[in-house]
Structure formats: structure tokens, C-alpha cells
N, C-alpha and C. Protein backbone atom coordinates (compact mmCIF):
# COMPACT_ATOMS: atom_id res chain seq x y z
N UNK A 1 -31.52 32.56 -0.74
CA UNK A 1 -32.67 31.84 -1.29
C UNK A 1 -33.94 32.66 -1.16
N UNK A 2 -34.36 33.51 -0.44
CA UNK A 2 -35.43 33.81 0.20
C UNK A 2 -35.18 34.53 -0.51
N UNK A 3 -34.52 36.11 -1.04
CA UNK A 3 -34.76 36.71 -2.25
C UNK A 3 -34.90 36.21 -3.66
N UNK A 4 -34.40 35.07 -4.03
CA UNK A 4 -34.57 34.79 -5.10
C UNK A 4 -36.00 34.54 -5.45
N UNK A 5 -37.06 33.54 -4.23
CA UNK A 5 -38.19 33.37 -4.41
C UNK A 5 -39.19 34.42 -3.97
N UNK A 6 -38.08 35.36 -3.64
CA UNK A 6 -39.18 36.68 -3.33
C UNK A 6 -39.49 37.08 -4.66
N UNK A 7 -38.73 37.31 -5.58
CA UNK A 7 -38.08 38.00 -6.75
C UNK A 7 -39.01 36.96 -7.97
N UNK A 8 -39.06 36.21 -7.86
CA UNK A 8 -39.76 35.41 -8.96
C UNK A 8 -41.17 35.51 -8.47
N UNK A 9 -41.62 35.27 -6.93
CA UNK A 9 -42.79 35.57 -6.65
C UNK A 9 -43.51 37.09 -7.18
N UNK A 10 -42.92 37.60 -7.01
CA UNK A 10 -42.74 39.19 -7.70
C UNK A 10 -43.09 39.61 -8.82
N UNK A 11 -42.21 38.56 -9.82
CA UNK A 11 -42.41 38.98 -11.03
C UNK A 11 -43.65 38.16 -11.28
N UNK A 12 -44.04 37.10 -10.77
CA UNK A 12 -45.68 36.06 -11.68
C UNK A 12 -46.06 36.86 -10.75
N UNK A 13 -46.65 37.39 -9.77
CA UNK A 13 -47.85 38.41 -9.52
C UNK A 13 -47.82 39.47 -10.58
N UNK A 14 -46.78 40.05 -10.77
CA UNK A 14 -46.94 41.47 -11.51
C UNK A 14 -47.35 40.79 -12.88
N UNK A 15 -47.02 40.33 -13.32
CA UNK A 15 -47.60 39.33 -14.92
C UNK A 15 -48.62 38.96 -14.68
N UNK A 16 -49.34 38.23 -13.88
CA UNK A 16 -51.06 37.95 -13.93
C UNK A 16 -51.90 38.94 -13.93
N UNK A 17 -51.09 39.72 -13.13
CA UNK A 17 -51.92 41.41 -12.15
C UNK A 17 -52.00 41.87 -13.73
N UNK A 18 -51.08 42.00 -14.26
CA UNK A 18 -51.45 42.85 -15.37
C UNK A 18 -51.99 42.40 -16.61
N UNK A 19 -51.92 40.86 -16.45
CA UNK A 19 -53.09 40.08 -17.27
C UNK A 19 -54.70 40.39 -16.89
N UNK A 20 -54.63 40.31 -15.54
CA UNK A 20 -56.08 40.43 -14.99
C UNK A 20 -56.54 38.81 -14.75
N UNK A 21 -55.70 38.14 -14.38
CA UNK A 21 -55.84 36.58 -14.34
C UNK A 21 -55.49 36.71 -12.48
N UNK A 22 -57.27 36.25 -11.69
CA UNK A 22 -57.01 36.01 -10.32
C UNK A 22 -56.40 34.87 -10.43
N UNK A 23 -55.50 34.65 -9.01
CA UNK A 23 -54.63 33.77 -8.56
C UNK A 23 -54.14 34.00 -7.15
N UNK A 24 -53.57 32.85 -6.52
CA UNK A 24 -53.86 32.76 -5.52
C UNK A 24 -52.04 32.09 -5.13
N UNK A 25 -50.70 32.32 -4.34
CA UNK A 25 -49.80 31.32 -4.37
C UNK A 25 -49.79 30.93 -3.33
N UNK A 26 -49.48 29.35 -3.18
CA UNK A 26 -49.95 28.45 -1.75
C UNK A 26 -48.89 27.59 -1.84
N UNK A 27 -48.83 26.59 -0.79
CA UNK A 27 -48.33 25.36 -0.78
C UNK A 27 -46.81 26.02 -0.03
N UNK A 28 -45.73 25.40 -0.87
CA UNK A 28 -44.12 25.14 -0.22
C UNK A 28 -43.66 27.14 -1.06
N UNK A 29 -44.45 27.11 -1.85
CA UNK A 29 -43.63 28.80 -2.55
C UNK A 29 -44.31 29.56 -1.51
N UNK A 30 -45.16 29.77 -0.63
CA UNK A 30 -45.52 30.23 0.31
C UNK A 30 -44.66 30.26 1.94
N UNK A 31 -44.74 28.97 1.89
CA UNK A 31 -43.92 29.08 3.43
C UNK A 31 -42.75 29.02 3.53
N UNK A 32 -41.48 28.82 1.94
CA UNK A 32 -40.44 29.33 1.76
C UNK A 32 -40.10 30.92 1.78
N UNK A 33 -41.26 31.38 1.07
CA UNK A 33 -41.15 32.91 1.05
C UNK A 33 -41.03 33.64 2.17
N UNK A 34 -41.84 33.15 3.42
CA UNK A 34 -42.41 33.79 4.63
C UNK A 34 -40.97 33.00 5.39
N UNK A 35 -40.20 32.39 4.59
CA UNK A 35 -39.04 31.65 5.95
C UNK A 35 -39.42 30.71 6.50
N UNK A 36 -40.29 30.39 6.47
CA UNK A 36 -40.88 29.23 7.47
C UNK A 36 -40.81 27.36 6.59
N UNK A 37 -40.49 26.19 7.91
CA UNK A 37 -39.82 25.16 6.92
C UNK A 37 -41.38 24.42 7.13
N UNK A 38 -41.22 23.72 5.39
CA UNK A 38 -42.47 22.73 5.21
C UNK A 38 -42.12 21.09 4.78
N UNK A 39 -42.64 20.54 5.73
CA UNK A 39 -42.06 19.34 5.68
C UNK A 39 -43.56 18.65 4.78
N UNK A 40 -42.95 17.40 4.09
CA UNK A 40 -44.24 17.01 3.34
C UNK A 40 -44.35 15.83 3.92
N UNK A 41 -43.52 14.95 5.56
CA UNK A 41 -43.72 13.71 5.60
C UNK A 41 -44.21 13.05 5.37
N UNK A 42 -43.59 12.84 3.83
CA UNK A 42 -43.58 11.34 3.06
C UNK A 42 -42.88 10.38 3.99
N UNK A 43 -43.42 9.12 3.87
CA UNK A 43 -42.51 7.78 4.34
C UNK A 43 -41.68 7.97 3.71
């Protein structure tokens, strides 16, 4: 799993980067990437 979202993370940086469109990726595609678990406790 963790390469796959490395790999897509990968490719939308290199596509904005070369748009020239800042951006920023946060939230759950972040702390999946880094391995780390994100819980959203919902009731």
C-alpha cells in the first residue's frame, strides 16, 4: 500500500510542479504515506 500512495503522490506533485500550480498534500494521504495510522473518531 505505502508504495502505491507513494507512487500516485509522485505523480500529482510532478503534474502541478510542472503546471506551476502551488499545493500543499495533508490530511489521511499524508499520514498514510509517512506509515503512520489516522483515526477520524467518528461515533
Amino acid at each position: 500500500m505505502e508504495s502505491e500512495v507513494s507512487g500516485l503522490l509522485g505523480r500529482v506533485a510532478q503534474l502541478v510542479e510542472t503546471a506551476g500550480i502551488p499545493f500543499m498534500v495533508a490530511g489521511s494521504f499524508t499520514s498514510t504515506a509517512h506509515c503512520l495510522p489516522r483515526s477520524t473518531q467518528d461515533p
